[in-house]
Structures are given as C-alpha cells and as structure tokens.
C-alpha atoms as a PDB file:
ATOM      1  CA  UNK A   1      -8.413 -57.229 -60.516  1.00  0.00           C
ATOM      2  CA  UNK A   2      -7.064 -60.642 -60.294  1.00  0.00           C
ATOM      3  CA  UNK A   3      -9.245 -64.241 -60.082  1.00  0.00           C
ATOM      4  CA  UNK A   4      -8.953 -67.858 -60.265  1.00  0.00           C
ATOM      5  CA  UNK A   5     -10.260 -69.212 -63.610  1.00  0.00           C
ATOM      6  CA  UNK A   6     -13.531 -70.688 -62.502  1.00  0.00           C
ATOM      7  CA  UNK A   7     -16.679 -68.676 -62.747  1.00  0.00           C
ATOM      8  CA  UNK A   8     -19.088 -69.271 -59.903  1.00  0.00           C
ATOM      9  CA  UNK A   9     -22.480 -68.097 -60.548  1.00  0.00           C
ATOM     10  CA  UNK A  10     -25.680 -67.155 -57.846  1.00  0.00           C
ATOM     11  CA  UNK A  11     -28.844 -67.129 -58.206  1.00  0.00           C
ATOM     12  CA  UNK A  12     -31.040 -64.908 -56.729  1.00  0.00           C
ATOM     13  CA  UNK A  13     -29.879 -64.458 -53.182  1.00  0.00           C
ATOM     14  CA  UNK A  14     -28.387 -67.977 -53.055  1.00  0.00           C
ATOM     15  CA  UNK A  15     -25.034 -67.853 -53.980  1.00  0.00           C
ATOM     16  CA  UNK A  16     -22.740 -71.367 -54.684  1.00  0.00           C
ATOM     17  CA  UNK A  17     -19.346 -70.292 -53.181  1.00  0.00           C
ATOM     18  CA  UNK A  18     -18.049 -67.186 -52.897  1.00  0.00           C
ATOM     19  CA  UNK A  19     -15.668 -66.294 -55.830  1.00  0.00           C
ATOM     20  CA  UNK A  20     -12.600 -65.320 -53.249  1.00  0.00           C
ATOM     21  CA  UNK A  21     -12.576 -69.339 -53.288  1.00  0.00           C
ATOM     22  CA  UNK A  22     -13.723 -70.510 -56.608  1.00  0.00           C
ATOM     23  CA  UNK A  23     -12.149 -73.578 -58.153  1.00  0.00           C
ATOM     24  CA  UNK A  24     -11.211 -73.474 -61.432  1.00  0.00           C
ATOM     25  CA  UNK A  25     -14.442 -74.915 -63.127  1.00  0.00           C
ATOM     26  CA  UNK A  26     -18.009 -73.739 -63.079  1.00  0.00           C
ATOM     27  CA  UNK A  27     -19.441 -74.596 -59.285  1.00  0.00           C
ATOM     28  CA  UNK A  28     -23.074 -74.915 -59.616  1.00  0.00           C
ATOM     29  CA  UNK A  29     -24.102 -75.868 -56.427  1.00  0.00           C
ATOM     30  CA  UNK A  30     -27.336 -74.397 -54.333  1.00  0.00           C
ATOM     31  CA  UNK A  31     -30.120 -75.090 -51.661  1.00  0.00           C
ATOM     32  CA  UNK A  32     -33.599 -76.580 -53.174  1.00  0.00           C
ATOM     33  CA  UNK A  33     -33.416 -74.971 -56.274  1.00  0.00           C
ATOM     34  CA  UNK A  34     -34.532 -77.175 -59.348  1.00  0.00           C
ATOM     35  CA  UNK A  35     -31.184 -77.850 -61.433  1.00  0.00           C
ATOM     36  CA  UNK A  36     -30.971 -74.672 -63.814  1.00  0.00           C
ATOM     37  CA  UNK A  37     -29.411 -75.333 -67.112  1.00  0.00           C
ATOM     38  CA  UNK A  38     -25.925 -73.845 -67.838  1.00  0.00           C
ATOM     39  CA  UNK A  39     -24.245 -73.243 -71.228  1.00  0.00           C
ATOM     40  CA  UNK A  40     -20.504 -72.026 -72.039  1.00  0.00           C
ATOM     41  CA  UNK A  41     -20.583 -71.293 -75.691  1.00  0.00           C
ATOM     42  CA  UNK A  42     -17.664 -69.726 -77.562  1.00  0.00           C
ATOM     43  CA  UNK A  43     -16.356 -69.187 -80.843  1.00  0.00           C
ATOM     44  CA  UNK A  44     -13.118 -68.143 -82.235  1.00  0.00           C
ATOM     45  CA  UNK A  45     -10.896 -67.920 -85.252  1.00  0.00           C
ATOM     46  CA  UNK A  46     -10.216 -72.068 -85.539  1.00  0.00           C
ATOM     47  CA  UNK A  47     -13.798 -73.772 -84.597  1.00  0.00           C
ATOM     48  CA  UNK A  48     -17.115 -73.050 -82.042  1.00  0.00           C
ATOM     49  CA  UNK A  49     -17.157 -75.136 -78.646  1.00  0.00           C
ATOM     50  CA  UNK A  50     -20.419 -75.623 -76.418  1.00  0.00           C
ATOM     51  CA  UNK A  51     -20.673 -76.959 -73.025  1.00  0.00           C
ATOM     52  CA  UNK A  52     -23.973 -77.905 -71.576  1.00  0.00           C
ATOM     53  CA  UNK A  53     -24.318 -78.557 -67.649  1.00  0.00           C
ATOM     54  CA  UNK A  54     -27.638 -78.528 -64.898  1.00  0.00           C
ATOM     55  CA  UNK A  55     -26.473 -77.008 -61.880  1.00  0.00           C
ATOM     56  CA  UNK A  56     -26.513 -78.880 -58.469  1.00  0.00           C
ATOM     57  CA  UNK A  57     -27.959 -78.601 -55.238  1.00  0.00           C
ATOM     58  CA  UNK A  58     -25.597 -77.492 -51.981  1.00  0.00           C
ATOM     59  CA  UNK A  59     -26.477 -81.197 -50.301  1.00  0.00           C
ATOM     60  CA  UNK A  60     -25.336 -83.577 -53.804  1.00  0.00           C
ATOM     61  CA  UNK A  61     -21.771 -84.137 -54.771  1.00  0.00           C
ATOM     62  CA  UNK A  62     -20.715 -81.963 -57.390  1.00  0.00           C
ATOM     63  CA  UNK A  63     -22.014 -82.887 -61.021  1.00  0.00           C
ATOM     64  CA  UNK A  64     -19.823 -81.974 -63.493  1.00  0.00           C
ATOM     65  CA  UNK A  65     -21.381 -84.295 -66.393  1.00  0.00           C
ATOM     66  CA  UNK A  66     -21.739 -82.527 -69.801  1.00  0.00           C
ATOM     67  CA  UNK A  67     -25.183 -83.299 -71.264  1.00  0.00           C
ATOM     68  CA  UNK A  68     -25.106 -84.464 -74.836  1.00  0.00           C
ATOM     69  CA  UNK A  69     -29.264 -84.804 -75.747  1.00  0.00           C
ATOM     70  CA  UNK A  70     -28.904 -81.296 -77.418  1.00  0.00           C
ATOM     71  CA  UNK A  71     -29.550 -79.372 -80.376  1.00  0.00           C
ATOM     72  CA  UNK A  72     -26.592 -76.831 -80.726  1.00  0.00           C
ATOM     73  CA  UNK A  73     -26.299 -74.492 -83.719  1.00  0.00           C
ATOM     74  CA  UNK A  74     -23.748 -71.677 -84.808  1.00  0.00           C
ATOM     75  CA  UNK A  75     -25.397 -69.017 -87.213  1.00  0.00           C
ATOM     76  CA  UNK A  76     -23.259 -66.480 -89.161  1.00  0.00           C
ATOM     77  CA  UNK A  77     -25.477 -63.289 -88.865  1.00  0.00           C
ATOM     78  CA  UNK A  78     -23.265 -61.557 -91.583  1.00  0.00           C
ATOM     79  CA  UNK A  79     -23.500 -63.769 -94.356  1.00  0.00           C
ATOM     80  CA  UNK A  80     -26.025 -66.042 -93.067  1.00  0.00           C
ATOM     81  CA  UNK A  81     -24.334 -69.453 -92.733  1.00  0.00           C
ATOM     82  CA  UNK A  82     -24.824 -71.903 -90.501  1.00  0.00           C
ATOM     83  CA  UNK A  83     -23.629 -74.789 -88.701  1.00  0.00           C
ATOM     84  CA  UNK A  84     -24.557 -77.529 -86.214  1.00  0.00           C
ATOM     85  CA  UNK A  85     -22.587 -78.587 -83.535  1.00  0.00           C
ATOM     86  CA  UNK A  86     -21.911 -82.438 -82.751  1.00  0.00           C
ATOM     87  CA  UNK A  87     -20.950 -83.783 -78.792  1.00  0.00           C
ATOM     88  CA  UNK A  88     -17.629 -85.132 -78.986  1.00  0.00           C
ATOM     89  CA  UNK A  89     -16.207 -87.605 -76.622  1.00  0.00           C
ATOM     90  CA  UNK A  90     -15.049 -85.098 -73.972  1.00  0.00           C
ATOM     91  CA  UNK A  91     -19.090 -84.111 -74.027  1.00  0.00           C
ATOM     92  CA  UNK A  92     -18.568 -80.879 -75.737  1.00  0.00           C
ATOM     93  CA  UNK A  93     -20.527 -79.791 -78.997  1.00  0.00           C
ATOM     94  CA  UNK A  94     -17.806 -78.504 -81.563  1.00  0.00           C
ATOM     95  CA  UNK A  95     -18.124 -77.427 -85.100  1.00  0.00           C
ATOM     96  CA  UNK A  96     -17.337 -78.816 -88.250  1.00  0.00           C
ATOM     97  CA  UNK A  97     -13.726 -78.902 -89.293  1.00  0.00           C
ATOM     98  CA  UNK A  98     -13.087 -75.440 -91.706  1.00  0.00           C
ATOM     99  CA  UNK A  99     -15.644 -73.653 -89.765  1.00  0.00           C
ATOM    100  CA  UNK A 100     -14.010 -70.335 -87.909  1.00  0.00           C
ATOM    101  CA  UNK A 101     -15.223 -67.200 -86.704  1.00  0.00           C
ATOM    102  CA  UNK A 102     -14.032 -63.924 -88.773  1.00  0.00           C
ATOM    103  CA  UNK A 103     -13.629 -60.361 -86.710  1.00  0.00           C
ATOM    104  CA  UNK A 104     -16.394 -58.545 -87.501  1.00  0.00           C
ATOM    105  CA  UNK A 105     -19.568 -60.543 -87.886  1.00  0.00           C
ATOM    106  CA  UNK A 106     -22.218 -61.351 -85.562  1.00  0.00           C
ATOM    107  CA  UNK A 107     -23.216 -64.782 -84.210  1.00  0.00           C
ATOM    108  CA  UNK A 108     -25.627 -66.306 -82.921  1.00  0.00           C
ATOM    109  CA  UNK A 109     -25.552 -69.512 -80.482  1.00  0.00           C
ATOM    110  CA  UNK A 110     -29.089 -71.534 -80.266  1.00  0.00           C
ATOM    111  CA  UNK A 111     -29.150 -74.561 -77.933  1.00  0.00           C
ATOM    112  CA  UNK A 112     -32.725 -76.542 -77.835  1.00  0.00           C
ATOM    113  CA  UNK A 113     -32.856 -79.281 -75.249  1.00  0.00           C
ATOM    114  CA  UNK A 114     -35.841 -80.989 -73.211  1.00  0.00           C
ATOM    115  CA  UNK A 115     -38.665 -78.644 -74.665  1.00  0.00           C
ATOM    116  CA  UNK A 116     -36.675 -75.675 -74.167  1.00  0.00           C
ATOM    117  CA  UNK A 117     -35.039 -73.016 -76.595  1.00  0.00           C
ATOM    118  CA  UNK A 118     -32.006 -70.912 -75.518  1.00  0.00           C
ATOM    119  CA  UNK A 119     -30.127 -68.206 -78.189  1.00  0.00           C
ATOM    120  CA  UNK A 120     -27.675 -65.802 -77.418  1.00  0.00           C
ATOM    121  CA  UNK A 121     -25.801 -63.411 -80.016  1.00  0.00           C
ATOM    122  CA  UNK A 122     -22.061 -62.056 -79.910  1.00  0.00           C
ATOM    123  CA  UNK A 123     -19.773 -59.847 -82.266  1.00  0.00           C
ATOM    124  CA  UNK A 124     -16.483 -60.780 -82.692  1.00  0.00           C
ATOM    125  CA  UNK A 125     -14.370 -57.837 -82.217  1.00  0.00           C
ATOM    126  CA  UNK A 126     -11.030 -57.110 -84.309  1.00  0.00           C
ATOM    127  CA  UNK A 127      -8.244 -58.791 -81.968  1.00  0.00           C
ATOM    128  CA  UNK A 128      -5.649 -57.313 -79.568  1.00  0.00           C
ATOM    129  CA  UNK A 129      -1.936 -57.902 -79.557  1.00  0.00           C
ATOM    130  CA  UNK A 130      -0.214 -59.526 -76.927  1.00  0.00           C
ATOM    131  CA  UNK A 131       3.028 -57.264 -76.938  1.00  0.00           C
ATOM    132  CA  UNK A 132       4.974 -59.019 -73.477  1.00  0.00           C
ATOM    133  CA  UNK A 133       4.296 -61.077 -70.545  1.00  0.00           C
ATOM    134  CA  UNK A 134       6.971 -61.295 -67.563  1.00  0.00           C
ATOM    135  CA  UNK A 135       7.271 -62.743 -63.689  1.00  0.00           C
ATOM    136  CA  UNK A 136       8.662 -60.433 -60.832  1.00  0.00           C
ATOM    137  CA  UNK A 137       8.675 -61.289 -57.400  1.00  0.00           C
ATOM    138  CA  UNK A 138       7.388 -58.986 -54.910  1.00  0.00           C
ATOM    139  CA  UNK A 139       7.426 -59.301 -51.128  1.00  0.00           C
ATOM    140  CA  UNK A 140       4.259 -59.778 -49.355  1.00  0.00           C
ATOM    141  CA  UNK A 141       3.830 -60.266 -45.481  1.00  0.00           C
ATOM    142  CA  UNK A 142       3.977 -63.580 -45.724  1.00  0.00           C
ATOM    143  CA  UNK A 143       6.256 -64.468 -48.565  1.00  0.00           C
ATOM    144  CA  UNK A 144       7.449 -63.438 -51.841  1.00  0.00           C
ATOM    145  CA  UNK A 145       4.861 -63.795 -54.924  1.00  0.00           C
ATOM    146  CA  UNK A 146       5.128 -64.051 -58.763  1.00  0.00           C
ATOM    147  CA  UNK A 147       3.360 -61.724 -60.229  1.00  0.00           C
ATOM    148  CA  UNK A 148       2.456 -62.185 -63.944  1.00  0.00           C
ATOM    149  CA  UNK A 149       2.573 -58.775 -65.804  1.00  0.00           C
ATOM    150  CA  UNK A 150       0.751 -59.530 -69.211  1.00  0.00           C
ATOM    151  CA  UNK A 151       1.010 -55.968 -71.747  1.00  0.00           C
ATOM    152  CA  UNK A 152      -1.162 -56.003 -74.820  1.00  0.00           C
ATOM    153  CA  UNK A 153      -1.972 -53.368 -77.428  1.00  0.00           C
ATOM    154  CA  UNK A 154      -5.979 -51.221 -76.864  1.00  0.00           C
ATOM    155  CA  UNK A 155      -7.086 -49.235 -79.582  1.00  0.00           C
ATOM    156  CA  UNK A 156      -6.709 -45.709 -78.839  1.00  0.00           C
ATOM    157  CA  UNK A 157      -9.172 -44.263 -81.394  1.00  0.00           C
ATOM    158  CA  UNK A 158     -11.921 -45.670 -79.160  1.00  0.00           C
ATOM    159  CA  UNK A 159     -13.399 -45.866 -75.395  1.00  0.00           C
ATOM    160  CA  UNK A 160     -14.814 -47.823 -73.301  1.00  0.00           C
ATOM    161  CA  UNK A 161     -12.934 -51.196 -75.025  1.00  0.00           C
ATOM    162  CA  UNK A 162     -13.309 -54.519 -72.722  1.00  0.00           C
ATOM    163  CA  UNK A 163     -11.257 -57.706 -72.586  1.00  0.00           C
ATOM    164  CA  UNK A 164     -10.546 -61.499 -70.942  1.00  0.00           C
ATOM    165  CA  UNK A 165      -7.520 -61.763 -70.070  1.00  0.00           C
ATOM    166  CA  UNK A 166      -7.182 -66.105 -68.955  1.00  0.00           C
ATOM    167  CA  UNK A 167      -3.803 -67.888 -67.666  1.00  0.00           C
ATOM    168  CA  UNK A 168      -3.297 -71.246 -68.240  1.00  0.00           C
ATOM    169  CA  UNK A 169      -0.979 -73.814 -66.599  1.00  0.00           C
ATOM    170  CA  UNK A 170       0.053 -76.746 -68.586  1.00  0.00           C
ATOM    171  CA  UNK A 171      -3.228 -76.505 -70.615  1.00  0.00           C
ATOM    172  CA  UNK A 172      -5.630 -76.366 -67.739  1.00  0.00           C
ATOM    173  CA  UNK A 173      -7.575 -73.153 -66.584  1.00  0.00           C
ATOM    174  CA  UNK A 174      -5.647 -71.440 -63.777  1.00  0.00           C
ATOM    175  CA  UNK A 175      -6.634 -67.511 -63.498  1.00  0.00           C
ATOM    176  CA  UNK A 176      -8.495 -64.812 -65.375  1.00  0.00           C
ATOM    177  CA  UNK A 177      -9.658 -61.049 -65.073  1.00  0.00           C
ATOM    178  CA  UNK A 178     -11.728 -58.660 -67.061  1.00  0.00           C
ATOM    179  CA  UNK A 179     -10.162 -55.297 -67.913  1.00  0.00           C
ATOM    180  CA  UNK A 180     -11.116 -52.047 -69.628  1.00  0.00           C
ATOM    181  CA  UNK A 181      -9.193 -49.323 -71.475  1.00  0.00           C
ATOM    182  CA  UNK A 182      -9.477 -47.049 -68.506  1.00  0.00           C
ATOM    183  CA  UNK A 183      -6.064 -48.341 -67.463  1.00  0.00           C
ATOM    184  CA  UNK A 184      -4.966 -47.935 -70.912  1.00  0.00           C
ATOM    185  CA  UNK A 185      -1.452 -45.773 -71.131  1.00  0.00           C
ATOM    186  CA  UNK A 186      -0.339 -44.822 -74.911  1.00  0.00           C
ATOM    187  CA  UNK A 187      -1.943 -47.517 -76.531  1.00  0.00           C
ATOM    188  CA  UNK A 188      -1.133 -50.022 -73.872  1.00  0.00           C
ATOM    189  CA  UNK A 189      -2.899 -52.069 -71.042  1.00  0.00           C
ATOM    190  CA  UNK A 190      -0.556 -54.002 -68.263  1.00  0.00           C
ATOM    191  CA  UNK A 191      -2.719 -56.433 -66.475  1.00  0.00           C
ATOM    192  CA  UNK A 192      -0.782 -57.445 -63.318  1.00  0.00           C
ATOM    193  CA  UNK A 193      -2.010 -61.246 -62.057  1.00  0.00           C
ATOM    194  CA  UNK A 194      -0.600 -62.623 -58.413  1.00  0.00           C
ATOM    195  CA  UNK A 195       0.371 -66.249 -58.777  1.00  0.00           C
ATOM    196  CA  UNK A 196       2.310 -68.574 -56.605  1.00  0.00           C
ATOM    197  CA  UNK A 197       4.313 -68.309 -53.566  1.00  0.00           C
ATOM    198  CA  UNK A 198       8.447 -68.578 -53.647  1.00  0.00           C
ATOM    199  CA  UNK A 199       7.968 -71.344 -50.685  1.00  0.00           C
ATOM    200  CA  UNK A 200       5.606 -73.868 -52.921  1.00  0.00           C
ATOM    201  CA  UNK A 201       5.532 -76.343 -50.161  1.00  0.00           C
ATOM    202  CA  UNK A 202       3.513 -74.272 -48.636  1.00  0.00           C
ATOM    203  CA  UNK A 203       1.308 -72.974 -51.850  1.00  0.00           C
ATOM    204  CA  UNK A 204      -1.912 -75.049 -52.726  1.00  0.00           C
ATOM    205  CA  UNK A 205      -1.992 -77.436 -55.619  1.00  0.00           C
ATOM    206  CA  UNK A 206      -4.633 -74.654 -56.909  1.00  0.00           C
ATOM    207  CA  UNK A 207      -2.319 -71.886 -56.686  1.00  0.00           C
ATOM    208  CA  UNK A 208       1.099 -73.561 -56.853  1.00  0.00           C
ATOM    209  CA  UNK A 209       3.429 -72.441 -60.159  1.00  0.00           C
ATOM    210  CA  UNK A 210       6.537 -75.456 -60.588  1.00  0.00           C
ATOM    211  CA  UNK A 211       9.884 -74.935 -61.960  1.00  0.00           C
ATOM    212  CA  UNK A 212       8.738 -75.847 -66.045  1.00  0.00           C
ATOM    213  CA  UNK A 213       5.669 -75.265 -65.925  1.00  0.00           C
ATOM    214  CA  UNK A 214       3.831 -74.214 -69.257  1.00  0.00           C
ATOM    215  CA  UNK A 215       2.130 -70.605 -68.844  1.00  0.00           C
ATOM    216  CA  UNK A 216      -0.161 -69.692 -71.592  1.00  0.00           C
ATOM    217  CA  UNK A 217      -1.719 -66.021 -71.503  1.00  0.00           C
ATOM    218  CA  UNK A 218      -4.796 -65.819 -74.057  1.00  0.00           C
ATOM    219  CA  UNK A 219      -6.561 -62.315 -74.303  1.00  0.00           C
ATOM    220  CA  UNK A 220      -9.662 -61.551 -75.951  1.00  0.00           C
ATOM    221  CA  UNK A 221     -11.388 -58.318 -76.921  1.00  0.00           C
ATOM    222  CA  UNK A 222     -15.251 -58.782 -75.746  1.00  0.00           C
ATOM    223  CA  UNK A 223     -18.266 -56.629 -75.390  1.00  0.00           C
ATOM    224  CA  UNK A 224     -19.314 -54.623 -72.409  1.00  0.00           C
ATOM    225  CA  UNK A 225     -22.034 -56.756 -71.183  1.00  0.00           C
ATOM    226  CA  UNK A 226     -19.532 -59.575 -71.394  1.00  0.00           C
ATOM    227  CA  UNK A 227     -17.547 -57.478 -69.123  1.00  0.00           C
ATOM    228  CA  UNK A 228     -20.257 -56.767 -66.807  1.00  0.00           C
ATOM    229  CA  UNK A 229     -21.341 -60.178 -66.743  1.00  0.00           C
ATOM    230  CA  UNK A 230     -17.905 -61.095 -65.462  1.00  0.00           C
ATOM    231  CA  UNK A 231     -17.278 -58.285 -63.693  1.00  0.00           C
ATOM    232  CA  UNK A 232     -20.605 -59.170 -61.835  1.00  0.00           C
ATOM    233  CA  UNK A 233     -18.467 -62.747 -61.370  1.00  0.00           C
ATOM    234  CA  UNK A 234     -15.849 -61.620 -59.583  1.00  0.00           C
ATOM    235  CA  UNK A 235     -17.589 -59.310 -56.864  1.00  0.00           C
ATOM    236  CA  UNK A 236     -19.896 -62.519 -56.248  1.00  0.00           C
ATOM    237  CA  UNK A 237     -23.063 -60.222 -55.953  1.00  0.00           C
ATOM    238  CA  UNK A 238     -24.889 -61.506 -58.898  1.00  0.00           C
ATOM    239  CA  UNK A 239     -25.189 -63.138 -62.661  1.00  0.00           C
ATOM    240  CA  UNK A 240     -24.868 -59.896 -64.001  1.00  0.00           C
ATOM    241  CA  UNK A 241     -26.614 -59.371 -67.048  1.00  0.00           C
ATOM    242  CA  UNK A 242     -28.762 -62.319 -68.753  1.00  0.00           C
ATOM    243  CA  UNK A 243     -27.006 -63.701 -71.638  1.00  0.00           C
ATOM    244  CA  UNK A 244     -29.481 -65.682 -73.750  1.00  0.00           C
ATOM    245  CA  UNK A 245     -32.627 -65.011 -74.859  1.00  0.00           C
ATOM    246  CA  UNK A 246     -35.865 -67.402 -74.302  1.00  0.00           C
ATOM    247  CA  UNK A 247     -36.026 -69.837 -71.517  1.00  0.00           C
ATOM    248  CA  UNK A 248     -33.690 -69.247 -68.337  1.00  0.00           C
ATOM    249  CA  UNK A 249     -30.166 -70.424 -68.306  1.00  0.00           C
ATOM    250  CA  UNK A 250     -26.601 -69.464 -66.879  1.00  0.00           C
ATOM    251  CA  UNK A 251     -23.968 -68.829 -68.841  1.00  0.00           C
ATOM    252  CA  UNK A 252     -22.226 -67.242 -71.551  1.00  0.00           C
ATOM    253  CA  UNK A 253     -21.478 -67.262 -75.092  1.00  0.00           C
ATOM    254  CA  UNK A 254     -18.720 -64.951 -76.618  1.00  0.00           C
ATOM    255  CA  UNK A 255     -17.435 -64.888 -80.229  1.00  0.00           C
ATOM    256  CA  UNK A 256     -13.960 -63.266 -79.807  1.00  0.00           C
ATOM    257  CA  UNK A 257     -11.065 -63.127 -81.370  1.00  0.00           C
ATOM    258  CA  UNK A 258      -7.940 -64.248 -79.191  1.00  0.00           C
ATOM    259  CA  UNK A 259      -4.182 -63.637 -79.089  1.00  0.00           C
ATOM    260  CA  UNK A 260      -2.038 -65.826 -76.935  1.00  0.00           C
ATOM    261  CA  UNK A 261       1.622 -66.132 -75.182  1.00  0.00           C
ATOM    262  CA  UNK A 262       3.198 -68.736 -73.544  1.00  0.00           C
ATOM    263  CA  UNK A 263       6.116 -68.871 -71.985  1.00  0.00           C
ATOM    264  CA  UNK A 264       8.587 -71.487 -69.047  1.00  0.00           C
ATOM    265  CA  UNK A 265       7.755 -70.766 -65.545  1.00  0.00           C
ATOM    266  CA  UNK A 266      12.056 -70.524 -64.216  1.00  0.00           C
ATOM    267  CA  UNK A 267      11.480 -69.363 -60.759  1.00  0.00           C
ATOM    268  CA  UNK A 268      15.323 -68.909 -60.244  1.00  0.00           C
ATOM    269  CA  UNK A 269      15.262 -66.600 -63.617  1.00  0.00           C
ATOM    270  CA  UNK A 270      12.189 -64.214 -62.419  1.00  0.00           C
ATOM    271  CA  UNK A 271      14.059 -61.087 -60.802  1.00  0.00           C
END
C-alpha cells in the first residue's frame, strides 16, 4: 500500500480529511470537539524526540504550534534508566546528548501536562537491512510514474514481522507505508511506492520529484499494534488501537531501530 507521509487521525465518527488527501503533517482538524491532545514520541539508536500538539476544530485555521509547558520523560525498562526531555527551539522535547535507544529493551514515554498524565511503552526491535532502492517508470493512463522499489532484508525464522517504511525528499516527510512479512520472498520484502509524474508541470508541489532531488528511504521494524494503528491510518476508518495509557490522547510513540538509503532523483537515468 502506498501513502503520503502525513497521518490524519478521526475521532469517533468525525474524521479530519480523508487520508487519500492527507498533507504531509498531522491534520487535526474537527467539528465542536474540545482540542484533544496529540503526542508523536519516538526513539531510536542516536537520541528520543517528542512532539506535543491540541488538535483543531474544522472552522479555525490550522494550528500547528508545538506546546512546550510539558513534562516529557524517557524510561529504560531494561536497565531502569531514565531521562527527561527538554523543548528545543523547533518546540520539540529531545534527549540528552549520549542518550540512544539499544535493540532489545523496552521503553517507556510519560508526558504530564495541564493536570493530565499520558505513558505509552515500546520495544525496540533488532533492525532490518536496507539491501536496494531503485526508480522505474511505468505507464499509467495518464502519464508515466516513478515508482520507488525499496528491498530490505525480514527475518525468516519468524512471522507475522511489521515495519515503516518513510520517503523523504530533501529532508522533509514525503510518503510512507506499513508492511508485513506476508509479502516476504526468501528473506526479502520489495515495497513498491508511486511517486511523481514524468510531465512535473503538471504534478503538485506535494507530489512533484525534481531532477536532484535528495531521496532518503528510512525503514523501521515496529510492533503489530504499531502496524494496526497505521494500518487503521491509511484506510481512514479509525485511530486504530489506543496508544498510551491514562488520560486520552492521539498519537504514537515507537522505539525502533532504523536503517536508511538515500540516493539522486536523475529522471533521465530511471529506465
């Protein structure tokens, strides 16, 4: 399955946008609804970064300010460290430098903010390899398309593996999918991702892949409700399964372990 980057997110029956159109950040918009808090945590292998949001109702301009009056905390369930998280200029709550996730142990994210307590607990699973990532053209009705074919290694001595698979251009988000093994093929997964049109004049700046552009694959090995959580994204039906324990909030956190590729967009080289 292929999708833009951003994750939009309903609640209840009251959806913000559906995903066939989401933009490449969160979206949080919805009728009369008091704004619901909204935290992207992550950790990997070099540092732990937290974003905090509210959502927005349908009728206000988007709010995309991070909210810094937080209490953010990384615990190490497997040896029992811990570390708090400061707000750095951009808004986002990041670790200590030397702190760093290790494959294999358990965290566990706690945010406390206006009165409220939200925790949420990941693994970090050993990490994949990304083995070869390559453009193709293919002809569609209405013009050829680039199709990014990203091949990584899956364990085969196990089932039922999960992973996020994002695309970055020039640094900023620009698609992602979630994949399981069940595509797997002697030890392999292929992920194939549509991208831009040949004709870019008459591809969207969301959509649109230039001549030397920077594309960065990053893949990640993640848990099942992870999956189903974005999974749940993608088909725009739901949330999918709460993330965080205590009072309500959207969002994620995921401790994962993450290979990446990039590579020189040459739209006269793809065959």
């Amino acid at each position: 399955m292929m999708m833009k980057y951003g994750l939009d997110i309903a609640v209840a029956a009251v959806m913000a946008a559906a995903l066939s159109g989401c933009e490449k950040e969160l979206d949080f918009r919805y009728h009369e609804i008091d704004p619901i808090t909204v935290i992207e945590g992550g950790v990997t292998e070099s540092g732990a970064r937290v974003g905090i949001t509210l959502t927005t109702p349908m009728d206000e301009p988007m709010e995309r300010r991070r909210l810094t009056d937080a209490r953010v905390s990384v615990e190490d369930m497997t040896d029992g460290g811990a570390v708090a998280l400061a707000a750095g200029d951009d808004g986002m709550f990041v670790a200590p430098e030397g702190f760093g996730g290790v494959a294999g142990h358990r965290y566990r994210l706690t945010v406390e903010r206006d009165g409220m307590s939200f925790a949420a607990e990941s693994e970090m699973l050993a990490p994949t390899v990304i083995t070869d990532m390559e453009f193709e053209w293919i002809k569609m009705p209405y013009d050829h398309v680039a199709v990014l074919q990203v091949t990584f290694e899956d364990d085969q001595r196990s089932s039922g593996d999960c992973y996020w698979v994002r695309v970055y251009r020039n640094g900023e988000p620009y698609r992602w999918s979630a994949v399981d093994d069940r595509t797997a093929s002697g030890g392999y997964i292929s992920e194939v991702i549509m991208t831009t049109r040949r004709d870019t004049e008459e591809e969207g700046d969301d959509d649109v892949l230039l001549d030397g552009d920077t594309v960065t694959v990053t893949v990640a090995p993640i848990s099942q409700d992870m999956h189903d959580y974005l999974s749940a994204l993608m088909s725009g039906g739901s949330n999918g399964p709460r993330m965080f324990s205590g009072d309500f909030c959207l969002g994620y956190f995921l401790a994962a372990s993450t290979d990446s590729r990039s590579m020189t967009f040459r739209p006269d080289e793809i065959r």
